[in-house]
PDB file of N, CA and C in Angstrom:
ATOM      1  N   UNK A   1     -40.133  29.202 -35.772  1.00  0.00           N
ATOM      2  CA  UNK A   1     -39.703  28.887 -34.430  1.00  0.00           C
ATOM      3  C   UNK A   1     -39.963  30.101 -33.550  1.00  0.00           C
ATOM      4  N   UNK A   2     -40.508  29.832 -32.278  1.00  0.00           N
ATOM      5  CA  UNK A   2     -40.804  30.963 -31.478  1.00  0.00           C
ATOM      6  C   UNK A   2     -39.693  31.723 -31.040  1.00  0.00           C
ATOM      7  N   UNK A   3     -39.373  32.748 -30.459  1.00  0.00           N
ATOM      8  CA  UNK A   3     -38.241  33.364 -29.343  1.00  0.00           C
ATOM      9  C   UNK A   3     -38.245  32.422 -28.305  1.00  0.00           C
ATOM     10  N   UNK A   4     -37.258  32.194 -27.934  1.00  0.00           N
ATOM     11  CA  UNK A   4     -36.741  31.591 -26.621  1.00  0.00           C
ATOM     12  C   UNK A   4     -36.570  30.002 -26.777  1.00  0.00           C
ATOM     13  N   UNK A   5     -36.784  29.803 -27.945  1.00  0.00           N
ATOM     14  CA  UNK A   5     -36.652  28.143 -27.776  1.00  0.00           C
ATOM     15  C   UNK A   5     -35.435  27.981 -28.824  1.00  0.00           C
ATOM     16  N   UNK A   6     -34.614  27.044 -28.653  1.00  0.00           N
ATOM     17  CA  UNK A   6     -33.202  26.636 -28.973  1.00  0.00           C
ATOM     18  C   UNK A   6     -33.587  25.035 -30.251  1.00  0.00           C
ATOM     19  N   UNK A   7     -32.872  25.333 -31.251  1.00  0.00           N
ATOM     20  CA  UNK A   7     -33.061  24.323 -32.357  1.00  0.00           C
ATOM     21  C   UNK A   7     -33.052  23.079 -31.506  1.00  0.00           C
ATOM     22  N   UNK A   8     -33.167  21.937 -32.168  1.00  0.00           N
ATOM     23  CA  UNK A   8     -32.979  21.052 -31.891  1.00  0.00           C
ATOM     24  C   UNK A   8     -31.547  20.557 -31.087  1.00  0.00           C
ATOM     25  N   UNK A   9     -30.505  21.182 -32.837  1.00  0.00           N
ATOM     26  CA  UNK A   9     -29.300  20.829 -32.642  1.00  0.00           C
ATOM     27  C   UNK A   9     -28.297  21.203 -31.364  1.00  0.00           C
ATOM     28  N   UNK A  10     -29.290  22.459 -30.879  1.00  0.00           N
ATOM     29  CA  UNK A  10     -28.543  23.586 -30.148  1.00  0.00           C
ATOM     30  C   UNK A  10     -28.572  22.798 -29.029  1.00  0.00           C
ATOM     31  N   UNK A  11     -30.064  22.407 -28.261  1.00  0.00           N
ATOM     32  CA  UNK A  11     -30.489  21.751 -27.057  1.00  0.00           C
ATOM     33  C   UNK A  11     -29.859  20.455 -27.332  1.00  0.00           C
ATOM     34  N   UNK A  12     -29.338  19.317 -28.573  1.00  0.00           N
ATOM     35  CA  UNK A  12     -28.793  18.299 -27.867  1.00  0.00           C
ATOM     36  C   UNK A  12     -27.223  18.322 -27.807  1.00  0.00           C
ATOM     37  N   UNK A  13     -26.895  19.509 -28.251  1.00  0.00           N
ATOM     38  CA  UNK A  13     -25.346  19.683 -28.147  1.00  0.00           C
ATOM     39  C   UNK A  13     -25.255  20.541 -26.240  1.00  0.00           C
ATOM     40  N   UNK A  14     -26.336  21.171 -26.321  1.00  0.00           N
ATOM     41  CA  UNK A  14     -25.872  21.319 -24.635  1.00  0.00           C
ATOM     42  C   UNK A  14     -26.209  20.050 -23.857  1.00  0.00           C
ATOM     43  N   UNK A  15     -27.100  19.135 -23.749  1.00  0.00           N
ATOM     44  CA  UNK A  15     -27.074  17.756 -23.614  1.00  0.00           C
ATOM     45  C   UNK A  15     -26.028  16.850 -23.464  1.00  0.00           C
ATOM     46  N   UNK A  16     -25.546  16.724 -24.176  1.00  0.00           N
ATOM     47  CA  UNK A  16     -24.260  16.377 -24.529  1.00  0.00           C
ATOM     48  C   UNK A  16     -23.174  16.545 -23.953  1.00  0.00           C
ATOM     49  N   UNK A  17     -23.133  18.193 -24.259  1.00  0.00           N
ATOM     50  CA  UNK A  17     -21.853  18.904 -23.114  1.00  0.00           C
ATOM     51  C   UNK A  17     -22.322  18.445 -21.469  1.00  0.00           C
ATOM     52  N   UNK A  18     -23.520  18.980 -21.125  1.00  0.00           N
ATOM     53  CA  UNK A  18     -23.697  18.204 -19.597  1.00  0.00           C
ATOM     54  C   UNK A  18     -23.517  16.933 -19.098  1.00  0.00           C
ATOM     55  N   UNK A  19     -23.666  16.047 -19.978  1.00  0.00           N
ATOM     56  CA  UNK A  19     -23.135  14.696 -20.102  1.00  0.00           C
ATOM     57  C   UNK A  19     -22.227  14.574 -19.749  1.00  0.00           C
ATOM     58  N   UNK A  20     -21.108  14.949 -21.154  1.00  0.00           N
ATOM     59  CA  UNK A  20     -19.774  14.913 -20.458  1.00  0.00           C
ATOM     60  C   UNK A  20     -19.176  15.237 -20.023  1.00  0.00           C
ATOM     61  N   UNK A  21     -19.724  16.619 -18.725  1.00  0.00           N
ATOM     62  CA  UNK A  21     -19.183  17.256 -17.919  1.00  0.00           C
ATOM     63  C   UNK A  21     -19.286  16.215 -16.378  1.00  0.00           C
ATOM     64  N   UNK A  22     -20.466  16.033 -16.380  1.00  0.00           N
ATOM     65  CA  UNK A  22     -20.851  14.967 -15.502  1.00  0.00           C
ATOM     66  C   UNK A  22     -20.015  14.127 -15.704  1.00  0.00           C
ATOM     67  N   UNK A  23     -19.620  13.572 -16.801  1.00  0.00           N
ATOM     68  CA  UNK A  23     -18.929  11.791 -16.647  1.00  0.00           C
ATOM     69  C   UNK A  23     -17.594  12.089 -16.300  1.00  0.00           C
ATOM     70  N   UNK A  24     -17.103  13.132 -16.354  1.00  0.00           N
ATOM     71  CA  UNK A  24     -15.552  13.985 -16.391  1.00  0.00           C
ATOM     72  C   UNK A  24     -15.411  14.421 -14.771  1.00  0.00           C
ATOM     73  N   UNK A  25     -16.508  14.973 -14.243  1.00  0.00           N
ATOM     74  CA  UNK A  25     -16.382  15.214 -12.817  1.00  0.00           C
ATOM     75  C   UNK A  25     -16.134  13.765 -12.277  1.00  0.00           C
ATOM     76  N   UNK A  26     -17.056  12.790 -12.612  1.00  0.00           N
ATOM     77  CA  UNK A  26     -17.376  11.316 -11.606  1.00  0.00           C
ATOM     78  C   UNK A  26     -15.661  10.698 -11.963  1.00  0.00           C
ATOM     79  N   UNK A  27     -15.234  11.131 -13.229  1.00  0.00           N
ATOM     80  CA  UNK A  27     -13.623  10.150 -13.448  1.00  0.00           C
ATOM     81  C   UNK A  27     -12.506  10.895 -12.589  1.00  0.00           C
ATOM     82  N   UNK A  28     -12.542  12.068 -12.301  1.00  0.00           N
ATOM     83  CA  UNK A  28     -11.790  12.989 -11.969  1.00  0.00           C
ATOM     84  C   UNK A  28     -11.656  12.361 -10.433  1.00  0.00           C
ATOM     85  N   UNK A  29     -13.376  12.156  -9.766  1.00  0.00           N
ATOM     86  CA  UNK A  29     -13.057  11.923  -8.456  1.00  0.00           C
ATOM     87  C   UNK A  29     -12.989  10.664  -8.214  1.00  0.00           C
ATOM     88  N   UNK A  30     -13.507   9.930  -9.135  1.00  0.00           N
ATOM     89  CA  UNK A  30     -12.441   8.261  -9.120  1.00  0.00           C
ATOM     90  C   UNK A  30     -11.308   8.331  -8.846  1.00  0.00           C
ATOM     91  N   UNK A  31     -10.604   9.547  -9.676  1.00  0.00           N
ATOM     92  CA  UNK A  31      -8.928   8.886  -9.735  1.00  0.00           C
ATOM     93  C   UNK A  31      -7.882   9.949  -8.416  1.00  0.00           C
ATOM     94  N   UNK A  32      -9.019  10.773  -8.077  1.00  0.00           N
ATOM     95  CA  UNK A  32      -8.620  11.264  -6.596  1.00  0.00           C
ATOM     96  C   UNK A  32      -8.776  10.285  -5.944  1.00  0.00           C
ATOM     97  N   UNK A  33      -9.837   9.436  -5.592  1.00  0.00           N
ATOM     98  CA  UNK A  33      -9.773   8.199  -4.870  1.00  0.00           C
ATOM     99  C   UNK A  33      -9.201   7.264  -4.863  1.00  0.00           C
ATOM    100  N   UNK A  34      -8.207   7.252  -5.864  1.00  0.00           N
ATOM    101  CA  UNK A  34      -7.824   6.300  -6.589  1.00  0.00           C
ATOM    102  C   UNK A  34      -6.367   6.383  -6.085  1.00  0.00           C
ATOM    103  N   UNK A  35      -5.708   8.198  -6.076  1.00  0.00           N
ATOM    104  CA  UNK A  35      -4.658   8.115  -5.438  1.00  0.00           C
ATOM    105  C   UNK A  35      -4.526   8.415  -4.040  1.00  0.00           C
ATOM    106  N   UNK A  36      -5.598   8.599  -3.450  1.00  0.00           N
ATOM    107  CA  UNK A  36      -5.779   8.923  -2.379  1.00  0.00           C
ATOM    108  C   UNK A  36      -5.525   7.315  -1.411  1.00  0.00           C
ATOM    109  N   UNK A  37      -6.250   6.536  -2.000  1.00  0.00           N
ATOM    110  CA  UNK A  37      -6.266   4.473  -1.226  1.00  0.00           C
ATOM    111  C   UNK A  37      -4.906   4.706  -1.633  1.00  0.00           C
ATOM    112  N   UNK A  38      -4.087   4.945  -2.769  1.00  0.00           N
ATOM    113  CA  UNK A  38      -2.490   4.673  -2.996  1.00  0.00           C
ATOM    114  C   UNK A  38      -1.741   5.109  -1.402  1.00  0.00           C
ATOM    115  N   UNK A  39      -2.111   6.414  -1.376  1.00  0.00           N
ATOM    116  CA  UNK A  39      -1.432   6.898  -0.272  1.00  0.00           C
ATOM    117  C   UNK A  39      -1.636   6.352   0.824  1.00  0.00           C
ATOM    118  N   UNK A  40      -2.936   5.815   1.255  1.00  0.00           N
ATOM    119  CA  UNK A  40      -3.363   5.343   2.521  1.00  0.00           C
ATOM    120  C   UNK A  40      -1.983   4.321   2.423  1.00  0.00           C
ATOM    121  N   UNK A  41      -1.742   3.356   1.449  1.00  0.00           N
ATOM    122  CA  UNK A  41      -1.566   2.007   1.144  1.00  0.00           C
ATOM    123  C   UNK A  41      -0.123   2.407   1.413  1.00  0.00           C
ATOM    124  N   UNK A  42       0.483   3.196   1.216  1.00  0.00           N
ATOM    125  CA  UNK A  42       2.053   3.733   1.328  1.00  0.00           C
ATOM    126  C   UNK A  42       2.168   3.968   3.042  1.00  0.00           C
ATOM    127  N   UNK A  43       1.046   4.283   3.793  1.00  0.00           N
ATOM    128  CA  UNK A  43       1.488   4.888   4.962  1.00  0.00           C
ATOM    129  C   UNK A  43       0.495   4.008   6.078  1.00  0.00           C
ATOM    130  N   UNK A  44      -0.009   2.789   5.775  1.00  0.00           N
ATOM    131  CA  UNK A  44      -0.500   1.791   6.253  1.00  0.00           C
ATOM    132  C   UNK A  44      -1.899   2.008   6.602  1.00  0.00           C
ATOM    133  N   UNK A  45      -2.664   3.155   5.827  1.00  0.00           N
ATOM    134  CA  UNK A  45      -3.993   3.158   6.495  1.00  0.00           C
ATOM    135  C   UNK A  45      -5.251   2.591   5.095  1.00  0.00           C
ATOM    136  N   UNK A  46      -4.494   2.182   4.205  1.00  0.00           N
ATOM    137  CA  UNK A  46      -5.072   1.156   3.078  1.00  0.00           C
ATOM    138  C   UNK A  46      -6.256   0.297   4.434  1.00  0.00           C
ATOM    139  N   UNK A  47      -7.264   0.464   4.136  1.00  0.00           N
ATOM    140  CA  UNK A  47      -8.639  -0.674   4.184  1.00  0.00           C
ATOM    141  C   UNK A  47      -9.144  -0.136   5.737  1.00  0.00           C
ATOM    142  N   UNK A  48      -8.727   0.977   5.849  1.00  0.00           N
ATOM    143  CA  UNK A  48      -9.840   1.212   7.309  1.00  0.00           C
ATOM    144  C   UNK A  48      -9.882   2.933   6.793  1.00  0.00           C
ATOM    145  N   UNK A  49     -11.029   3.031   7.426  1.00  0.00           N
ATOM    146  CA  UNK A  49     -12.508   4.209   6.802  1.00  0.00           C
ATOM    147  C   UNK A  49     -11.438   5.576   7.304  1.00  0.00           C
ATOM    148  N   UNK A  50     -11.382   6.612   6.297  1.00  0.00           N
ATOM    149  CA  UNK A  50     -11.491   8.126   6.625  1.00  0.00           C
ATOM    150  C   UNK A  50     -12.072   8.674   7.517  1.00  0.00           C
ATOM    151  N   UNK A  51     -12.876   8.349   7.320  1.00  0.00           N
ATOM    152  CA  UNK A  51     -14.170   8.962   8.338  1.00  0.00           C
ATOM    153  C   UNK A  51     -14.276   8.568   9.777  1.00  0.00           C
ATOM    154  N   UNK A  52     -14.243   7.332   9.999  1.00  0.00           N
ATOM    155  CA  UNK A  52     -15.171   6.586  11.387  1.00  0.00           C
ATOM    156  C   UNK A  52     -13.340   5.991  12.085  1.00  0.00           C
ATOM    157  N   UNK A  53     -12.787   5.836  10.965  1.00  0.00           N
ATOM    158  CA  UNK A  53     -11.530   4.831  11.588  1.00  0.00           C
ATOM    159  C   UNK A  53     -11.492   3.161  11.694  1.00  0.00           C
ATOM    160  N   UNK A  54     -12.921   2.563  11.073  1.00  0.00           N
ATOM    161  CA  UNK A  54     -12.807   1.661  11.289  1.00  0.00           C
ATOM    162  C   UNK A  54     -12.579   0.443   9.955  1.00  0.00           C
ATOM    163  N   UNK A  55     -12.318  -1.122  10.301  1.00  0.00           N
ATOM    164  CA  UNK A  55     -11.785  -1.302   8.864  1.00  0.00           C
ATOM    165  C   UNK A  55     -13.240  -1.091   7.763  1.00  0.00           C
ATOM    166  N   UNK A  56     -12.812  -1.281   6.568  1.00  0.00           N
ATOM    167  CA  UNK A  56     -13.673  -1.280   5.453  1.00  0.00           C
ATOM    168  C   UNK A  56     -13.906  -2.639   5.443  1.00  0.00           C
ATOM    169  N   UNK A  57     -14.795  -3.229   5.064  1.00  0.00           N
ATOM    170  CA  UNK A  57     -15.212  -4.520   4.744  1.00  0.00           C
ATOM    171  C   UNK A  57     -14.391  -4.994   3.682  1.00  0.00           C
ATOM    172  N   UNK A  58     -14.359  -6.490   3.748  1.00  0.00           N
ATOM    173  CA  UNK A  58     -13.661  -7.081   2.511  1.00  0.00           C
ATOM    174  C   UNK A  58     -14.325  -7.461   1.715  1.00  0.00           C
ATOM    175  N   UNK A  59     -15.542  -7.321   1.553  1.00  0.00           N
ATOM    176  CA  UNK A  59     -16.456  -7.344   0.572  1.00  0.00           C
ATOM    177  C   UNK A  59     -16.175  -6.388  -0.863  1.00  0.00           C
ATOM    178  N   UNK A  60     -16.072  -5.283   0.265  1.00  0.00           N
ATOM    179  CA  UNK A  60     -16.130  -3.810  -0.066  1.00  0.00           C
ATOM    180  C   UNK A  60     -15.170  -3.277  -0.904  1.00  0.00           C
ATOM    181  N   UNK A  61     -13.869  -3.948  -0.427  1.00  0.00           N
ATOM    182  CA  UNK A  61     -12.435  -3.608  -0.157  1.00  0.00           C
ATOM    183  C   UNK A  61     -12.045  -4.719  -1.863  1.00  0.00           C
ATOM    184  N   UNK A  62     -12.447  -5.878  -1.824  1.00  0.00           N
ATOM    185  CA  UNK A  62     -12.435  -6.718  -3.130  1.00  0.00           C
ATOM    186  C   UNK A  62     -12.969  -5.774  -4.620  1.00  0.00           C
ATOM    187  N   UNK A  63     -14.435  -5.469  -4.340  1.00  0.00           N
ATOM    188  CA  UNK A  63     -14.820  -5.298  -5.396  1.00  0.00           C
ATOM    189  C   UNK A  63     -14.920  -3.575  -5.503  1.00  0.00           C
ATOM    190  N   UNK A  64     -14.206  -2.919  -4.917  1.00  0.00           N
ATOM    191  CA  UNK A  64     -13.575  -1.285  -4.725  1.00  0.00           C
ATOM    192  C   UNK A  64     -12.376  -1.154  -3.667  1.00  0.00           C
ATOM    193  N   UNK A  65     -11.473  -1.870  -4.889  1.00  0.00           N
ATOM    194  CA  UNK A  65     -10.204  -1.671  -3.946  1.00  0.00           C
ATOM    195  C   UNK A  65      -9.587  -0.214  -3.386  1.00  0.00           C
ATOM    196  N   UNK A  66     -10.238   0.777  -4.476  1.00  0.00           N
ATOM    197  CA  UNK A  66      -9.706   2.195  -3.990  1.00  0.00           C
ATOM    198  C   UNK A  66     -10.969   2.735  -2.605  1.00  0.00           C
ATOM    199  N   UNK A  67     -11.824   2.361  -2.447  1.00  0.00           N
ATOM    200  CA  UNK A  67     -12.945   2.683  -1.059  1.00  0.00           C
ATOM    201  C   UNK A  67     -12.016   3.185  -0.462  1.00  0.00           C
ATOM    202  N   UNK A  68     -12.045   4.609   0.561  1.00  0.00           N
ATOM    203  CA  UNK A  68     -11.092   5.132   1.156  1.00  0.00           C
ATOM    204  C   UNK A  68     -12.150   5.299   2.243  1.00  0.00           C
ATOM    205  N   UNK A  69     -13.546   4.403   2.422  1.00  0.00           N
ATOM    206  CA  UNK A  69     -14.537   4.977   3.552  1.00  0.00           C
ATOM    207  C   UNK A  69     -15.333   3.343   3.782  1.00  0.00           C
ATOM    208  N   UNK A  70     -16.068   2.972   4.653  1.00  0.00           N
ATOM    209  CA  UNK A  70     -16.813   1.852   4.884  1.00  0.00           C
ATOM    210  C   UNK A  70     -18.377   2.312   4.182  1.00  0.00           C
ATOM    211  N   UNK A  71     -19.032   1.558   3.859  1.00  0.00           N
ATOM    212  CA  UNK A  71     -20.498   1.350   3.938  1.00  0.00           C
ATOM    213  C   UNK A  71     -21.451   2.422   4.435  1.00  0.00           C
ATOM    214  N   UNK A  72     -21.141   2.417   5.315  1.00  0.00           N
ATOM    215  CA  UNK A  72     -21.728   3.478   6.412  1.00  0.00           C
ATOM    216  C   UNK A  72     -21.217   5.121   5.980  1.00  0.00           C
ATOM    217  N   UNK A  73     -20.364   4.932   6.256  1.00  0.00           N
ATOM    218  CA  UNK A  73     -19.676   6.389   6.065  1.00  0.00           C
ATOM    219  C   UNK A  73     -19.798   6.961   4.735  1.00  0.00           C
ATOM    220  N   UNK A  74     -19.577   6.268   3.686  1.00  0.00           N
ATOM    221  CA  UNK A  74     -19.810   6.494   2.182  1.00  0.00           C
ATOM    222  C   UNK A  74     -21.225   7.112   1.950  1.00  0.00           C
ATOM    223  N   UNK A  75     -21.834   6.171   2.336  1.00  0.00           N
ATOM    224  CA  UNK A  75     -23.328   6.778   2.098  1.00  0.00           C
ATOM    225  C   UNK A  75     -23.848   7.748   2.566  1.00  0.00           C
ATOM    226  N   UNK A  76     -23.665   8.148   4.142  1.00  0.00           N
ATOM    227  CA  UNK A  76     -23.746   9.346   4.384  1.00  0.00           C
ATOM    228  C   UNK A  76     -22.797  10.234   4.015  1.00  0.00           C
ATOM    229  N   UNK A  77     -21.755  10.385   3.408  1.00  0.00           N
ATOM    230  CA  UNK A  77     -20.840  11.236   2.294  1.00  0.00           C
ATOM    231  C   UNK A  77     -21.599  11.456   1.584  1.00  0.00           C
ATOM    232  N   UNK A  78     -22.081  10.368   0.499  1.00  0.00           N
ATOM    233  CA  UNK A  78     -22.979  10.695  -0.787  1.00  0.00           C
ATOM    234  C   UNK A  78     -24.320  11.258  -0.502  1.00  0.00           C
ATOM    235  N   UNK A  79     -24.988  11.447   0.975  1.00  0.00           N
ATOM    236  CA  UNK A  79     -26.400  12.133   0.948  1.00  0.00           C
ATOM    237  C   UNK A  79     -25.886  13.305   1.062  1.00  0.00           C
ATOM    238  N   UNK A  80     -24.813  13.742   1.867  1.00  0.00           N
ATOM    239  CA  UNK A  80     -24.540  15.140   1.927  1.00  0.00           C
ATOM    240  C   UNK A  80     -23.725  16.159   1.369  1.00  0.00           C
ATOM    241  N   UNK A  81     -23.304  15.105  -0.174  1.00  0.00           N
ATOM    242  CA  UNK A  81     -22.817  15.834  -0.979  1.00  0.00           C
ATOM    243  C   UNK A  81     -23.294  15.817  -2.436  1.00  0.00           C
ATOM    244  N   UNK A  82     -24.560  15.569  -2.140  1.00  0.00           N
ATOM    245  CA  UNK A  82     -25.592  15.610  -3.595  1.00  0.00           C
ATOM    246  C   UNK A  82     -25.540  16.634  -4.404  1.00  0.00           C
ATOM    247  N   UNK A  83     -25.516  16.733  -5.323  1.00  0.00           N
ATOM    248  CA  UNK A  83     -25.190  18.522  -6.371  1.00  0.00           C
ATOM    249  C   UNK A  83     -26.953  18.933  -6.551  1.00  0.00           C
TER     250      UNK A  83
END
């Protein structure tokens, strides 16, 4: 094996770890979102957007009951918070 290159085992155990660092960040900020719609829902701002103020769709709102943002707003969240 040359210098600088990592066994097999080595490279799919860091694989792995990045994996489930990734899947651990994405659950983490699920369940911030998760209590975050709770709170909206306690203080009456359950189903209208963070961002813009306006409601969330019931589309939206059905099949992501925790959405704490509309359509619009989400997506430009997610372009400008790409890692």
């Amino acid at each position: 094996m040359s210098k600088g290159f990592r066994n097999a085992d080595s490279t799919q155990d860091m694989s792995e770890k990045a994996t489930a660092d990734q899947i651990n960040a994405i659950l983490e900020r699920d369940r911030l979102q998760a209590a975050e719609a709770e709170e909206r829902r306690a203080h009456g701002g359950y189903g209208i957007c963070e961002t813009c103020g306006k409601p969330i769709g019931e589309e939206r709102m059905a099949a992501l009951p925790t959405a704490t943002r509309c359509m619009r707003c989400q997506s430009e969240w997610e372009q400008a918070n790409r890692p």
